[in-house]
N, C-alpha and C. Protein backbone atom coordinates (compact mmCIF):
# COMPACT_ATOMS: atom_id res chain seq x y z
N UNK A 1 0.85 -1.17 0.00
CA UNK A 1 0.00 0.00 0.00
C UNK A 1 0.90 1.24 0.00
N UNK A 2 0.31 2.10 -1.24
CA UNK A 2 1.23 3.57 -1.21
C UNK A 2 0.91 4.30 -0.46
N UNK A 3 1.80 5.30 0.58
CA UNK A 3 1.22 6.44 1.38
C UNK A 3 2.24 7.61 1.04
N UNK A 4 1.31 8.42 1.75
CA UNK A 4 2.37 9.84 1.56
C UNK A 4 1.45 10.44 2.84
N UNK A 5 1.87 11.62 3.19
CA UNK A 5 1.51 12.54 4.05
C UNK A 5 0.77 13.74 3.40
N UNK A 6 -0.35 14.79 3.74
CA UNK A 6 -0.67 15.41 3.65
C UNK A 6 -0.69 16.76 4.48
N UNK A 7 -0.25 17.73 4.30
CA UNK A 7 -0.44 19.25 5.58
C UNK A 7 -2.04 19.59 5.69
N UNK A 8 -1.79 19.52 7.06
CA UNK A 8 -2.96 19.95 7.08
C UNK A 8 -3.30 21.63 7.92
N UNK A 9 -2.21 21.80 9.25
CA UNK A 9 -2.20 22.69 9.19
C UNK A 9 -0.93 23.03 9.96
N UNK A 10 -0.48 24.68 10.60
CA UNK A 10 0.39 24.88 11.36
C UNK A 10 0.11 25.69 12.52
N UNK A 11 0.84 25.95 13.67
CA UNK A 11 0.66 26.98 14.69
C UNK A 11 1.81 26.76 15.70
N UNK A 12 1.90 27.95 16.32
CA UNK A 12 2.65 28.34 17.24
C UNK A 12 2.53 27.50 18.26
N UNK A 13 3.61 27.03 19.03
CA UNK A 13 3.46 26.38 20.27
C UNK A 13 4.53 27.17 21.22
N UNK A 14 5.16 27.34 22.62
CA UNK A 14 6.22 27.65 23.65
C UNK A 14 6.22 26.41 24.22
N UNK A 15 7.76 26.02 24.56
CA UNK A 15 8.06 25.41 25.38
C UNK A 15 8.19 25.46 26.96
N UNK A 16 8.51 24.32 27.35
CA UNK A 16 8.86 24.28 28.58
C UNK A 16 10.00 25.05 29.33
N UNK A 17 10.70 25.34 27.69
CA UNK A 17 12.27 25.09 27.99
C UNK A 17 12.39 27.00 27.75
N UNK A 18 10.92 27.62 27.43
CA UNK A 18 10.50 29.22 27.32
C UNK A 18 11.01 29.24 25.88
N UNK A 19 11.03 28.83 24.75
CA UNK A 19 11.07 28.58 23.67
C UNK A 19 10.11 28.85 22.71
N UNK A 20 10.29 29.46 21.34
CA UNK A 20 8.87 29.15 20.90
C UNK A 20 8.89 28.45 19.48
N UNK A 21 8.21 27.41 19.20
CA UNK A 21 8.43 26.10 18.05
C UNK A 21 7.08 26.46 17.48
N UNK A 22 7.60 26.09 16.10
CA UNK A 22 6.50 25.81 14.56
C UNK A 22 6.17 24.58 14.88
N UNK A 23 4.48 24.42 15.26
CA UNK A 23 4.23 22.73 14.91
C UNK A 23 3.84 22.58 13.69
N UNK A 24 4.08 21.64 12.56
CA UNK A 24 3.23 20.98 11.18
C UNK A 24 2.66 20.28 11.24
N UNK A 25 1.20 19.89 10.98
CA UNK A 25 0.73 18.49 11.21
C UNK A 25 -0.08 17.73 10.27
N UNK A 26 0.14 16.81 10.08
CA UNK A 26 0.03 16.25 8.83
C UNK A 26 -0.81 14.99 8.80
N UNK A 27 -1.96 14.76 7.90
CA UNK A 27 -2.83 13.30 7.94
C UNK A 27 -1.75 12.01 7.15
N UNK A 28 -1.82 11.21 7.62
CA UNK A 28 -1.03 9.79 6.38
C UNK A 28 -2.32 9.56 5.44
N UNK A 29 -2.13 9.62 4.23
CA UNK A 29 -2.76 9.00 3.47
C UNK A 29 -2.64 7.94 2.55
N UNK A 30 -3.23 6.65 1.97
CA UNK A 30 -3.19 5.58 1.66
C UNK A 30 -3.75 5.76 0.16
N UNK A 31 -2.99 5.38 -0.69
CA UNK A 31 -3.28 4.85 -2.30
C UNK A 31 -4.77 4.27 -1.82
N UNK A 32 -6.49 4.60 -2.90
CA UNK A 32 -7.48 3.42 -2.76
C UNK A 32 -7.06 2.75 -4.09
N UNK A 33 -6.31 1.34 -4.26
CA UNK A 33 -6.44 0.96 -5.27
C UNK A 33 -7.48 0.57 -5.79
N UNK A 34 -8.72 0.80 -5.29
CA UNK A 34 -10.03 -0.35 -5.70
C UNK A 34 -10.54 0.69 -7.08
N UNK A 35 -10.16 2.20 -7.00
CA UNK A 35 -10.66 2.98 -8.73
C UNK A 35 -9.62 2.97 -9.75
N UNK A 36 -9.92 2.37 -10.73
CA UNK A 36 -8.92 2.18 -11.76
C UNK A 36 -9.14 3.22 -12.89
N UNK A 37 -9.44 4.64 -12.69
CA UNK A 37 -9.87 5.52 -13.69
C UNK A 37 -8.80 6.08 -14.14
N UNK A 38 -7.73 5.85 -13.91
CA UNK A 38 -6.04 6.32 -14.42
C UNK A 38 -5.60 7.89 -13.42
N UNK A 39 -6.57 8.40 -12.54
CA UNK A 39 -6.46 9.05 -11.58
C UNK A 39 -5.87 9.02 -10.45
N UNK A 40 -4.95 9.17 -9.27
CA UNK A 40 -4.64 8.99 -7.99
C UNK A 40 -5.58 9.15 -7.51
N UNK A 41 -6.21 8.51 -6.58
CA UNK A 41 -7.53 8.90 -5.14
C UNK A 41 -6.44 7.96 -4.01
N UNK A 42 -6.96 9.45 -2.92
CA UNK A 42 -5.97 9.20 -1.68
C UNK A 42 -6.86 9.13 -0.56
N UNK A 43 -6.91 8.17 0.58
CA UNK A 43 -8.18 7.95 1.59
C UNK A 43 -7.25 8.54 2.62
N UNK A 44 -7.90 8.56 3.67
CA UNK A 44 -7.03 9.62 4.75
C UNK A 44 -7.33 8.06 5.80
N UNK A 45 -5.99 7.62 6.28
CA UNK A 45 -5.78 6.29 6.69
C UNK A 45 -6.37 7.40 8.73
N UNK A 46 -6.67 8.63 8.87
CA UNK A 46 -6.82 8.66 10.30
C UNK A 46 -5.91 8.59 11.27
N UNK A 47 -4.55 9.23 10.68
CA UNK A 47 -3.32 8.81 11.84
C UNK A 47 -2.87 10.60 11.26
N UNK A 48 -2.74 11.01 12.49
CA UNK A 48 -2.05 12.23 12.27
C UNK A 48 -0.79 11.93 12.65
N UNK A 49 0.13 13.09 12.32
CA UNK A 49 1.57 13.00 12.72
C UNK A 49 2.14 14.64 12.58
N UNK A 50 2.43 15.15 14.06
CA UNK A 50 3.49 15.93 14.36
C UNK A 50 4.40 16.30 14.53
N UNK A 51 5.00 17.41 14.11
CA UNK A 51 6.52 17.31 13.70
C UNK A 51 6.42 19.17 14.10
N UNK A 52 7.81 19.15 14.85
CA UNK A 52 8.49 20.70 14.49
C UNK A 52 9.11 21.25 13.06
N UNK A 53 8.59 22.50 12.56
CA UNK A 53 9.33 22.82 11.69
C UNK A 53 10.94 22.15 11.15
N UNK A 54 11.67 22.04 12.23
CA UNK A 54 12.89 21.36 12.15
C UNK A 54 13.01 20.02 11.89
N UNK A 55 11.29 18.99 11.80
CA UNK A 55 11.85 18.30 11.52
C UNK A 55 11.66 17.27 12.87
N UNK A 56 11.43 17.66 13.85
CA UNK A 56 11.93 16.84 15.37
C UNK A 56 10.11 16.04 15.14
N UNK A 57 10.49 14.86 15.59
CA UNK A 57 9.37 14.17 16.04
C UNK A 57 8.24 14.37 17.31
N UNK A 58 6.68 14.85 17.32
CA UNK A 58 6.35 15.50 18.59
C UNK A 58 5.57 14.13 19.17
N UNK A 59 5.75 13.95 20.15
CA UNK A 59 4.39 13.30 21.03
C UNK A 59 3.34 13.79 21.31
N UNK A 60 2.17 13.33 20.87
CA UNK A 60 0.88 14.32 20.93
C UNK A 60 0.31 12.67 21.95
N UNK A 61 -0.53 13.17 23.36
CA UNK A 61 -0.85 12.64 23.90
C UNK A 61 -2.97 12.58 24.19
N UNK A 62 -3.45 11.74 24.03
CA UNK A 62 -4.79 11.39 23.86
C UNK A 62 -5.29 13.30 24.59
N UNK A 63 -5.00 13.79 25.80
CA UNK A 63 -5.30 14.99 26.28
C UNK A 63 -4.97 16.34 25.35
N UNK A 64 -4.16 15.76 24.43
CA UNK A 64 -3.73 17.19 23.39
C UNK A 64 -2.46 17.52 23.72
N UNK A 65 -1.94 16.87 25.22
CA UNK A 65 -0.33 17.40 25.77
C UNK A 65 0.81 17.13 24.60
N UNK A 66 1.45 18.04 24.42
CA UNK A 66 2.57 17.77 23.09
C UNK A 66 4.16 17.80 24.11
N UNK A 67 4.76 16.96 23.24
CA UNK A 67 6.22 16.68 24.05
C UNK A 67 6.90 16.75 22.74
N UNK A 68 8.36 17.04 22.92
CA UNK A 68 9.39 16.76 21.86
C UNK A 68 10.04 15.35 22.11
N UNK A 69 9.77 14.28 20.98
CA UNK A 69 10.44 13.00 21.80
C UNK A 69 11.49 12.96 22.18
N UNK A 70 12.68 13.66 21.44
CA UNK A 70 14.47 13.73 21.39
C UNK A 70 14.39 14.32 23.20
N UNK A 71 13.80 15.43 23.14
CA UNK A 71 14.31 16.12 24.63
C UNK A 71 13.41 16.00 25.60
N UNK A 72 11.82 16.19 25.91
CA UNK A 72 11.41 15.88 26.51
C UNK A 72 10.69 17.25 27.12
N UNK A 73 10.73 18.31 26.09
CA UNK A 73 10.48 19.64 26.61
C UNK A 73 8.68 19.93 26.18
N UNK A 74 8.20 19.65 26.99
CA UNK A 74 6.24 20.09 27.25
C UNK A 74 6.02 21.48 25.87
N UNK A 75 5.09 21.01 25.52
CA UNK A 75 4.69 22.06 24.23
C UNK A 75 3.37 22.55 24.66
N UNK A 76 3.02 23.97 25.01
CA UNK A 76 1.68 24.43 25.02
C UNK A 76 1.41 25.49 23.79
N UNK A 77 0.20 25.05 22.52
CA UNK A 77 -0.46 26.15 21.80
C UNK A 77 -0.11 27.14 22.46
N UNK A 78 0.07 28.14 21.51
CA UNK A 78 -0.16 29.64 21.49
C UNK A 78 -1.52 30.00 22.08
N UNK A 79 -1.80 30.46 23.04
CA UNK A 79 -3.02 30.73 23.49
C UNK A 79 -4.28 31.38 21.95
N UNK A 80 -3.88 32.34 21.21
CA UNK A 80 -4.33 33.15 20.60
C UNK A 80 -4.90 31.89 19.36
N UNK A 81 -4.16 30.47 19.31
CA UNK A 81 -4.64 30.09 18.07
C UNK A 81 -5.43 28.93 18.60
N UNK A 82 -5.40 28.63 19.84
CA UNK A 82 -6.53 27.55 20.44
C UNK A 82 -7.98 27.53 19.86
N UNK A 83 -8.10 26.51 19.38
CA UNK A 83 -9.89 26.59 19.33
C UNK A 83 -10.74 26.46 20.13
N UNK A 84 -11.59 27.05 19.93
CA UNK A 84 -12.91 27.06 21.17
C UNK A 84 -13.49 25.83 20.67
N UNK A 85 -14.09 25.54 21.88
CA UNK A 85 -15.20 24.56 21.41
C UNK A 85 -16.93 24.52 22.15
């Protein structure tokens, strides 16, 4: 099965460490081979994946808590780009 990643969006986060990091975050998406119309169609396999601008791998935890895996430094949104709900 082919995948690739998709952006979906970005925002500001501060660290623990009083820092302030670019998060990217991105859906995996999966080849549907089942349409043979000579078109790509891409299903969204439901797995997000976070990453710092740089590249660093994030831990996003079921509560929304974000960690940097390499260091271990707590990530809180930018207050201003939080969504309401």
């Amino acid at each position: 099965m082919e995948r690739k990643l998709n952006f979906l969006e970005s925002f500001s986060a501060t660290g623990t460490d009083g820092a302030s990091y670019k998060v990217l975050v991105y859906e995996h998406m999966a080849r549907d081979e089942s349409v043979a119309d000579g078109v790509d169609h891409w299903e969204s396999t439901g797995e997000l994946e976070y990453r710092l601008s740089s590249g660093e791998q994030l831990e996003v935890h079921r509560d929304g808590a974000m960690r940097i895996a390499r260091s271990g430094v707590q990530l809180n949104r930018a207050a201003a780009e939080q969504t309401l709900h």
